[in-house]
Protein backbone atom coordinates (compact mmCIF):
# COMPACT_ATOMS: atom_id res chain seq x y z
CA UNK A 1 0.00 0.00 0.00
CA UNK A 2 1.09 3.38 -0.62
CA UNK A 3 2.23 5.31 2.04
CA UNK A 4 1.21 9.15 2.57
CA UNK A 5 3.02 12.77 2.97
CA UNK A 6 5.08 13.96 5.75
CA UNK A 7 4.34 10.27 7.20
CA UNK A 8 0.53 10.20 7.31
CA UNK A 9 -1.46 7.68 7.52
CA UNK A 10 -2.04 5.77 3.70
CA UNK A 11 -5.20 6.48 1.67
CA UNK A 12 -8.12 4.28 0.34
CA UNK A 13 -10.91 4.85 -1.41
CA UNK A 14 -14.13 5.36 1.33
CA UNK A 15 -17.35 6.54 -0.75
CA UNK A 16 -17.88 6.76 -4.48
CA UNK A 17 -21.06 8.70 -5.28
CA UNK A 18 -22.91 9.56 -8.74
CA UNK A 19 -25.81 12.17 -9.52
CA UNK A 20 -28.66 11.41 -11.61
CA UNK A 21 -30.10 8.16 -9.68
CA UNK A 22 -34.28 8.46 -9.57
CA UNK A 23 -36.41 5.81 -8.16
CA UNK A 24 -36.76 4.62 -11.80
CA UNK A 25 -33.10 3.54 -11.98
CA UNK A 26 -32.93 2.13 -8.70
CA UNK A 27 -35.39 -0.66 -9.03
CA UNK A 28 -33.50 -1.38 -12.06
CA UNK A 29 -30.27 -1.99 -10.26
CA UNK A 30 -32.58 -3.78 -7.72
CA UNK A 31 -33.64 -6.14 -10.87
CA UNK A 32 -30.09 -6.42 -11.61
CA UNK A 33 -29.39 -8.09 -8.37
CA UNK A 34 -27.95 -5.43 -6.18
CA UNK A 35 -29.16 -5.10 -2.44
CA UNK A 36 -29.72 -1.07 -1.39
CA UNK A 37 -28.81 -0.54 2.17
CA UNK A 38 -32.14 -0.28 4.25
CA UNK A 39 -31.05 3.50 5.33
CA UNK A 40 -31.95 6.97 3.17
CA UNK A 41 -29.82 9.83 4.19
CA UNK A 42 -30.68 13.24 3.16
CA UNK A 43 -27.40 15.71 2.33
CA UNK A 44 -27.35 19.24 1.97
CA UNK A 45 -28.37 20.48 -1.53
CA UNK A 46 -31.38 18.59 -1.13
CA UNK A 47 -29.61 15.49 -1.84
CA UNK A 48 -31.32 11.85 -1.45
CA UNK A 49 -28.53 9.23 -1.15
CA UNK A 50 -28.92 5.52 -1.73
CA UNK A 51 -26.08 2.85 -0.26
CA UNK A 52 -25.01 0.31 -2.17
CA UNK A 53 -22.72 -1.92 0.40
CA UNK A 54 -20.18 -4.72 -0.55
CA UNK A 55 -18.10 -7.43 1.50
CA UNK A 56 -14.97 -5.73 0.03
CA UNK A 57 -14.24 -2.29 -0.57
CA UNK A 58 -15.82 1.28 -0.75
CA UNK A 59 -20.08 1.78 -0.65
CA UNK A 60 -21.74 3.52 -3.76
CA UNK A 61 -23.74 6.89 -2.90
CA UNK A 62 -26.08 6.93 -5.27
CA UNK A 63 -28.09 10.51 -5.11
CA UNK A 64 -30.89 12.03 -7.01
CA UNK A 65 -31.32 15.99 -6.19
CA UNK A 66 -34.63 16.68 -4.94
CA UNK A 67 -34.33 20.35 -5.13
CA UNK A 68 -32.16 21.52 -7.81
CA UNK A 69 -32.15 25.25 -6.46
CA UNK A 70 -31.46 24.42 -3.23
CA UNK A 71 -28.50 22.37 -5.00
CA UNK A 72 -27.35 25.23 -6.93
CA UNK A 73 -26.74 27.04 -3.90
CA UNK A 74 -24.96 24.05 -2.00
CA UNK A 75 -21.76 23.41 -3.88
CA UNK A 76 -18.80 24.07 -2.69
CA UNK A 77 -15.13 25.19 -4.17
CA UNK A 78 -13.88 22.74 -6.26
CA UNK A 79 -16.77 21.30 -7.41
CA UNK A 80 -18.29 21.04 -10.64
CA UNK A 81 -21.85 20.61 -10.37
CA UNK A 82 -23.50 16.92 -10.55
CA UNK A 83 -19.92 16.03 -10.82
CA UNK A 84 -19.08 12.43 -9.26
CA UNK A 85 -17.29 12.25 -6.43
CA UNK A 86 -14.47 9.95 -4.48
CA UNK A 87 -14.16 10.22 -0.57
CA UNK A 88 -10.07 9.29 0.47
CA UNK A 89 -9.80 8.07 3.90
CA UNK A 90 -6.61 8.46 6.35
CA UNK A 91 -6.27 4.96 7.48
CA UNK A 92 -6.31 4.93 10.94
CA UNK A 93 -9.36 7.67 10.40
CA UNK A 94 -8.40 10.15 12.84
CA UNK A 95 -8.63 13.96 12.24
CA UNK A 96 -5.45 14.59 13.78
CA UNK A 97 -3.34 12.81 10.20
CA UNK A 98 -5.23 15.64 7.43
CA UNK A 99 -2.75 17.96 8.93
CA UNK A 100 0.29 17.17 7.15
CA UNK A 101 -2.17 16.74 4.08
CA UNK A 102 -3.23 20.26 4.27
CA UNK A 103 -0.04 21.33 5.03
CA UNK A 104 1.69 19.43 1.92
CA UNK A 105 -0.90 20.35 -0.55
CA UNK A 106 -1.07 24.19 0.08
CA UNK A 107 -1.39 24.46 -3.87
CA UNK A 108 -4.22 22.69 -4.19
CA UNK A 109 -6.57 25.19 -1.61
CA UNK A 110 -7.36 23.14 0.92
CA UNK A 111 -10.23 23.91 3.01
CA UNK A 112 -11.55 22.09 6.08
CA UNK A 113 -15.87 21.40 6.77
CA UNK A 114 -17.18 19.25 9.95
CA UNK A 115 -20.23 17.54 9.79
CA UNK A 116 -21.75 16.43 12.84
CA UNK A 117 -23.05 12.88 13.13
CA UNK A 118 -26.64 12.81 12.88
CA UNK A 119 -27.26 10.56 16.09
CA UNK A 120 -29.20 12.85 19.18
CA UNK A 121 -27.01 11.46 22.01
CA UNK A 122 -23.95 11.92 20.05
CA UNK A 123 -24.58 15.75 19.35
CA UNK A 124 -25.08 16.67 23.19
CA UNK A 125 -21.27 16.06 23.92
CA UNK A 126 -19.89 19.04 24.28
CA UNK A 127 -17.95 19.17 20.96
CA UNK A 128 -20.20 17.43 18.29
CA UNK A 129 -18.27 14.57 17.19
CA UNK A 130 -18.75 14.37 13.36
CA UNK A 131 -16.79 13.53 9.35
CA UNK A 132 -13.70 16.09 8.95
CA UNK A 133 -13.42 16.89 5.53
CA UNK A 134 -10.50 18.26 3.79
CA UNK A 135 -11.94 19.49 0.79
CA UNK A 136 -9.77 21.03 -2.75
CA UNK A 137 -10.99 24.25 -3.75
CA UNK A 138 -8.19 23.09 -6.89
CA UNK A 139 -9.84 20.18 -8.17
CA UNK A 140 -7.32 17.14 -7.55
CA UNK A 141 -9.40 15.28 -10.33
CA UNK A 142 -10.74 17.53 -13.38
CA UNK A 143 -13.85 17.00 -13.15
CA UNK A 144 -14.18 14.77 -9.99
CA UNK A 145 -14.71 16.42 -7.02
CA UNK A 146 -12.38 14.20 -4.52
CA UNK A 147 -11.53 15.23 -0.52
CA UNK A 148 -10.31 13.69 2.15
CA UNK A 149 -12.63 12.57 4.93
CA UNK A 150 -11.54 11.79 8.96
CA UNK A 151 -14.00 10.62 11.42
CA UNK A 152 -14.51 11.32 15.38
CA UNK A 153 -15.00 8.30 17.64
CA UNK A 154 -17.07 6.42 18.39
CA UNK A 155 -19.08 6.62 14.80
CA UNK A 156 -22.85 6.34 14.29
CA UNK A 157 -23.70 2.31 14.01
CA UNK A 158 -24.25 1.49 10.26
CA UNK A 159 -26.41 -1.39 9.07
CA UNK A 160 -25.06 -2.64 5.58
CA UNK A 161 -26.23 -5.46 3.49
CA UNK A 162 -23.12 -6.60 1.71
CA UNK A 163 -24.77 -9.93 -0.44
CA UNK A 164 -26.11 -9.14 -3.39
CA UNK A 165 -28.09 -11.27 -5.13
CA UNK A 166 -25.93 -10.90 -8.09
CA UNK A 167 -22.67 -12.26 -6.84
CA UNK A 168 -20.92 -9.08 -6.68
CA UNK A 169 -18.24 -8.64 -3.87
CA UNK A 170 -17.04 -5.20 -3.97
CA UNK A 171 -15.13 -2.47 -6.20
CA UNK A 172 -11.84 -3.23 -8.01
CA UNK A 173 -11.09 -0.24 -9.91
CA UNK A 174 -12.25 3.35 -11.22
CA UNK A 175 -12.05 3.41 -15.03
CA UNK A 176 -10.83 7.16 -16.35
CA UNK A 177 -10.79 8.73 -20.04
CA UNK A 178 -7.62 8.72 -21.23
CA UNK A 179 -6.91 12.31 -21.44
CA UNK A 180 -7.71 12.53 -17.46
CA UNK A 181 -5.15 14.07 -15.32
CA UNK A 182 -4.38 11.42 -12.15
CA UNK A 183 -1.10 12.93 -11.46
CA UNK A 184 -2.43 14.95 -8.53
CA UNK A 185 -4.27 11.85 -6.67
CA UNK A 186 -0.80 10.22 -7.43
CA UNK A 187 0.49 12.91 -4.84
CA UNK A 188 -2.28 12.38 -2.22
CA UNK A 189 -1.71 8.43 -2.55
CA UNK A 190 2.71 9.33 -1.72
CA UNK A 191 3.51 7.87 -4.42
CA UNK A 192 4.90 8.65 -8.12
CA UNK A 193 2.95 5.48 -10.01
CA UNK A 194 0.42 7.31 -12.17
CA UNK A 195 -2.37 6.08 -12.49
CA UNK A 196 -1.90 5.21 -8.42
CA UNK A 197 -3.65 2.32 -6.23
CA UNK A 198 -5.57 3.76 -3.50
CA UNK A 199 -5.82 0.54 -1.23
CA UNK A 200 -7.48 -2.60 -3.04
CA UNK A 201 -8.84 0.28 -5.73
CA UNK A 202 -7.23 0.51 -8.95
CA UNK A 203 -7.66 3.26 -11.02
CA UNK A 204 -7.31 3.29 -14.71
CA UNK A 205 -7.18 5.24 -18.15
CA UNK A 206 -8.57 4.18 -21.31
CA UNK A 207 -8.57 6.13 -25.03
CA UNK A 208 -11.84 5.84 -27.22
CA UNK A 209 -14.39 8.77 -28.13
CA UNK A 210 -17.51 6.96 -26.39
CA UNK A 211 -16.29 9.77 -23.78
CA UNK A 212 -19.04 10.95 -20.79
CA UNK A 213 -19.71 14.49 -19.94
CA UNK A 214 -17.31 13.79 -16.72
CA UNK A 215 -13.82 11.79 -16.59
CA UNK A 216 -15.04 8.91 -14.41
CA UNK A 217 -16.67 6.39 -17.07
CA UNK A 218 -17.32 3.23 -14.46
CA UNK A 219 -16.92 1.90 -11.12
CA UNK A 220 -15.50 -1.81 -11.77
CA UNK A 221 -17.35 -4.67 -9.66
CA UNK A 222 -15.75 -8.03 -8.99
CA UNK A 223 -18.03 -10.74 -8.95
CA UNK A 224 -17.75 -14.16 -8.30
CA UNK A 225 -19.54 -14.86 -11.46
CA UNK A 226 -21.16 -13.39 -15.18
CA UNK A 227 -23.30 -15.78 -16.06
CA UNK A 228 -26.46 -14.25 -14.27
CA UNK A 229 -25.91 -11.51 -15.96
CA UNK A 230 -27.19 -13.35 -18.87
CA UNK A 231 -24.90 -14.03 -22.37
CA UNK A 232 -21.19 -14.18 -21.46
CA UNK A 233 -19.22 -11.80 -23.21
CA UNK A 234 -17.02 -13.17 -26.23
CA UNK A 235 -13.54 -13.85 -25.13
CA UNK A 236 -11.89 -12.06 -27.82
CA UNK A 237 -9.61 -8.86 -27.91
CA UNK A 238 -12.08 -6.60 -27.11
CA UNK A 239 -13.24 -7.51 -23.70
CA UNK A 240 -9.54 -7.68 -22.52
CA UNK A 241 -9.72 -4.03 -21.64
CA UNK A 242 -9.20 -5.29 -17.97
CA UNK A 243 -8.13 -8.52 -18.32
CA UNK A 244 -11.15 -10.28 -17.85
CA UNK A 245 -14.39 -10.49 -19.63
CA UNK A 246 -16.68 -7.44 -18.66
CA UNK A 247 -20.74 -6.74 -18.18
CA UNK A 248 -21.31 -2.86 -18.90
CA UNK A 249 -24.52 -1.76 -16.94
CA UNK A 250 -25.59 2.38 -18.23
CA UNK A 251 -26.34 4.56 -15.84
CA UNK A 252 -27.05 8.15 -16.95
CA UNK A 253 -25.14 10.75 -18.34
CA UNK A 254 -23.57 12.65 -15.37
CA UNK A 255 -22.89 9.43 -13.36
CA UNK A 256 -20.64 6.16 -14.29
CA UNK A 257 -21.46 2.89 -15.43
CA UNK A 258 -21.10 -0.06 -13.50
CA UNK A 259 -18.78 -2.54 -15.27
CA UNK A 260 -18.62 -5.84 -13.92
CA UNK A 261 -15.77 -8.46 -13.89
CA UNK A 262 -14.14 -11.13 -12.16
CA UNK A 263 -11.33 -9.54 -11.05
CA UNK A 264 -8.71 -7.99 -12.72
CA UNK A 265 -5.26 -8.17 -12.75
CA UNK A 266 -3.37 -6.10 -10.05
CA UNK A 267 -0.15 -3.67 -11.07
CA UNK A 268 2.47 -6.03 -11.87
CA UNK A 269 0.18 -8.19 -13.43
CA UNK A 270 -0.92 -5.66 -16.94
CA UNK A 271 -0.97 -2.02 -18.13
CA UNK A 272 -2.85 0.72 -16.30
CA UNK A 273 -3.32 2.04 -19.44
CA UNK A 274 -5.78 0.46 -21.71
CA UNK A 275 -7.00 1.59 -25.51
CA UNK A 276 -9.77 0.28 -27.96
CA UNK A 277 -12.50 1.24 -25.65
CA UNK A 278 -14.82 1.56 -29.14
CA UNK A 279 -13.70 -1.96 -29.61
CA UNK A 280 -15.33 -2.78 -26.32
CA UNK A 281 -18.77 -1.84 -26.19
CA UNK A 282 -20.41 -4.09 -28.77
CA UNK A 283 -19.01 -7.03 -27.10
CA UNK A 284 -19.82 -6.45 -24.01
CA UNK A 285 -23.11 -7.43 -22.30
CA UNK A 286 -24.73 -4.27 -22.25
CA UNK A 287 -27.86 -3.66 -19.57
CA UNK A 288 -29.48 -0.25 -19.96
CA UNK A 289 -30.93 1.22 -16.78
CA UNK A 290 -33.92 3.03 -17.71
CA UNK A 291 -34.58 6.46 -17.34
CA UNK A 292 -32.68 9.44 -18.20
CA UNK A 293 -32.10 10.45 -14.52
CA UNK A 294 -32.43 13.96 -13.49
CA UNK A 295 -32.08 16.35 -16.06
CA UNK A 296 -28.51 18.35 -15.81
């Protein structure tokens, strides 16, 4: 694992979210096989964020904006709006290791928020325990709004259903255009490997002009199989784009897609850096979740 600035604590990947998730597209990733967490949190900007939970890695916040002047007004520097977005947690998790961060990335703007935890007996100690956020008002990602995040102890309790249905274990990798700049979360992760690891999460580049309206093009699942997914993608050239056979699952246009695999291989194993993507599509099991999302 990579190892952070000034000695801090490494980085992993906590929370990936994605805008543009109505109820519509939800029950289709329900019918898909994938297990929401039983709890709806409500974020400022009049955002409604559904979990989805896995054995092995980071949840998925998937949000649809209720109130899209109330959003307007809500986002902070650094982000572009209805962007996706990529928590980093310190390891150990306390707010006491984003100081050297802060201090180390001075040219990026950084900017601390605290959120207090929602629980009642929680917010009567005398200092609200709460998330720490280290936020970049100098995007680290074009594009992607990504922060560090630091929690108080003890945190809230936090029911998660990690089976799905659908075999899928948790995220592998973040899949980037080609043209996106990683060098910066290369930095944050204390190391000079570009495109970096952030714990078990690899993240990616690949050239083609089926290009989103953001960088981030799909979360990659590991699953312990394809075939309920339905027909099993050819085993040709074009679904080597991660070394295994992939299932490509749409979203909508200002989130990513879900591309799901049975692992792929880690560093030492193949490039980072993958081309062809045009070659992909058509041979990859495509599901369309229907809906356009919310319109941005």
């Amino acid at each position: 694992m990579l190892s952070g600035v000034d000695g801090v604590s490494s980085l992993r990947v906590g929370n990936i979210y994605g805008h543009g998730f109505n109820a519509e597209q939800r029950a289709a990733l329900e019918a898909s096989g994938f297990c929401f967490r039983s709890e709806v949190s409500t974020y400022a900007g009049s955002q409604l964020c559904s979990f989805l939970d896995f054995a092995h890695g980071p949840s998925l916040e998937l949000i649809e904006v209720t109130d899209r002047g109330d959003y307007a007004s809500f986002v902070p520097r650094g982000m572009e709006p209805y962007c996706p977005g990529i928590s980093l947690e310190v390891e150990d998790g306390s707010p006491a290791q984003l100081d050297g961060f802060e201090r180390s990335f001075a040219d990026l703007e950084p900017y601390r928020l605290h959120v207090a935890y929602p629980d009642a007996a929680l917010a009567e100690a005398a200092e609200s325990p709460g998330w720490h956020y280290l936020n970049f008002a100098r995007p680290v990602i074009p594009g992607a709004f990504v922060w560090l995040t630091a929690f108080d102890q003890p945190r809230p309790t936090i029911s998660r259903r990690t089976a799905h249905p659908n075999g899928v274990r948790g995220v592998t990798a973040l899949v980037f255009d080609g043209a996106t700049r990683l060098d910066r979360v290369a930095r944050l992760a204390g190391g000079t490997a570009e495109p970096p690891e952030l714990g078990d999460v690899r993240l990616v580049t690949v050239d083609g002009s089926d290009a989103g309206r953001f960088p981030l093009r799909a979360v990659v699942l590991m699953a312990d199989s394809l075939d309920v997914f339905g027909a099993q993608p050819r085993a040709d050239e074009a679904t080597r784009l991660l070394g295994r056979p992939v299932v490509r699952i749409a979203t909508n246009p200002p989130a990513w897609d879900l591309w799901i695999t049975t692992g792929i291989p880690r560093s030492a194993d193949g490039p980072k850096t993958t081309t062809g993507l045009d070659g992909v599509a058509p041979d990859c099991t495509r599901k369309q979740v229907p809906g356009p999302g919310e319109p941005v």
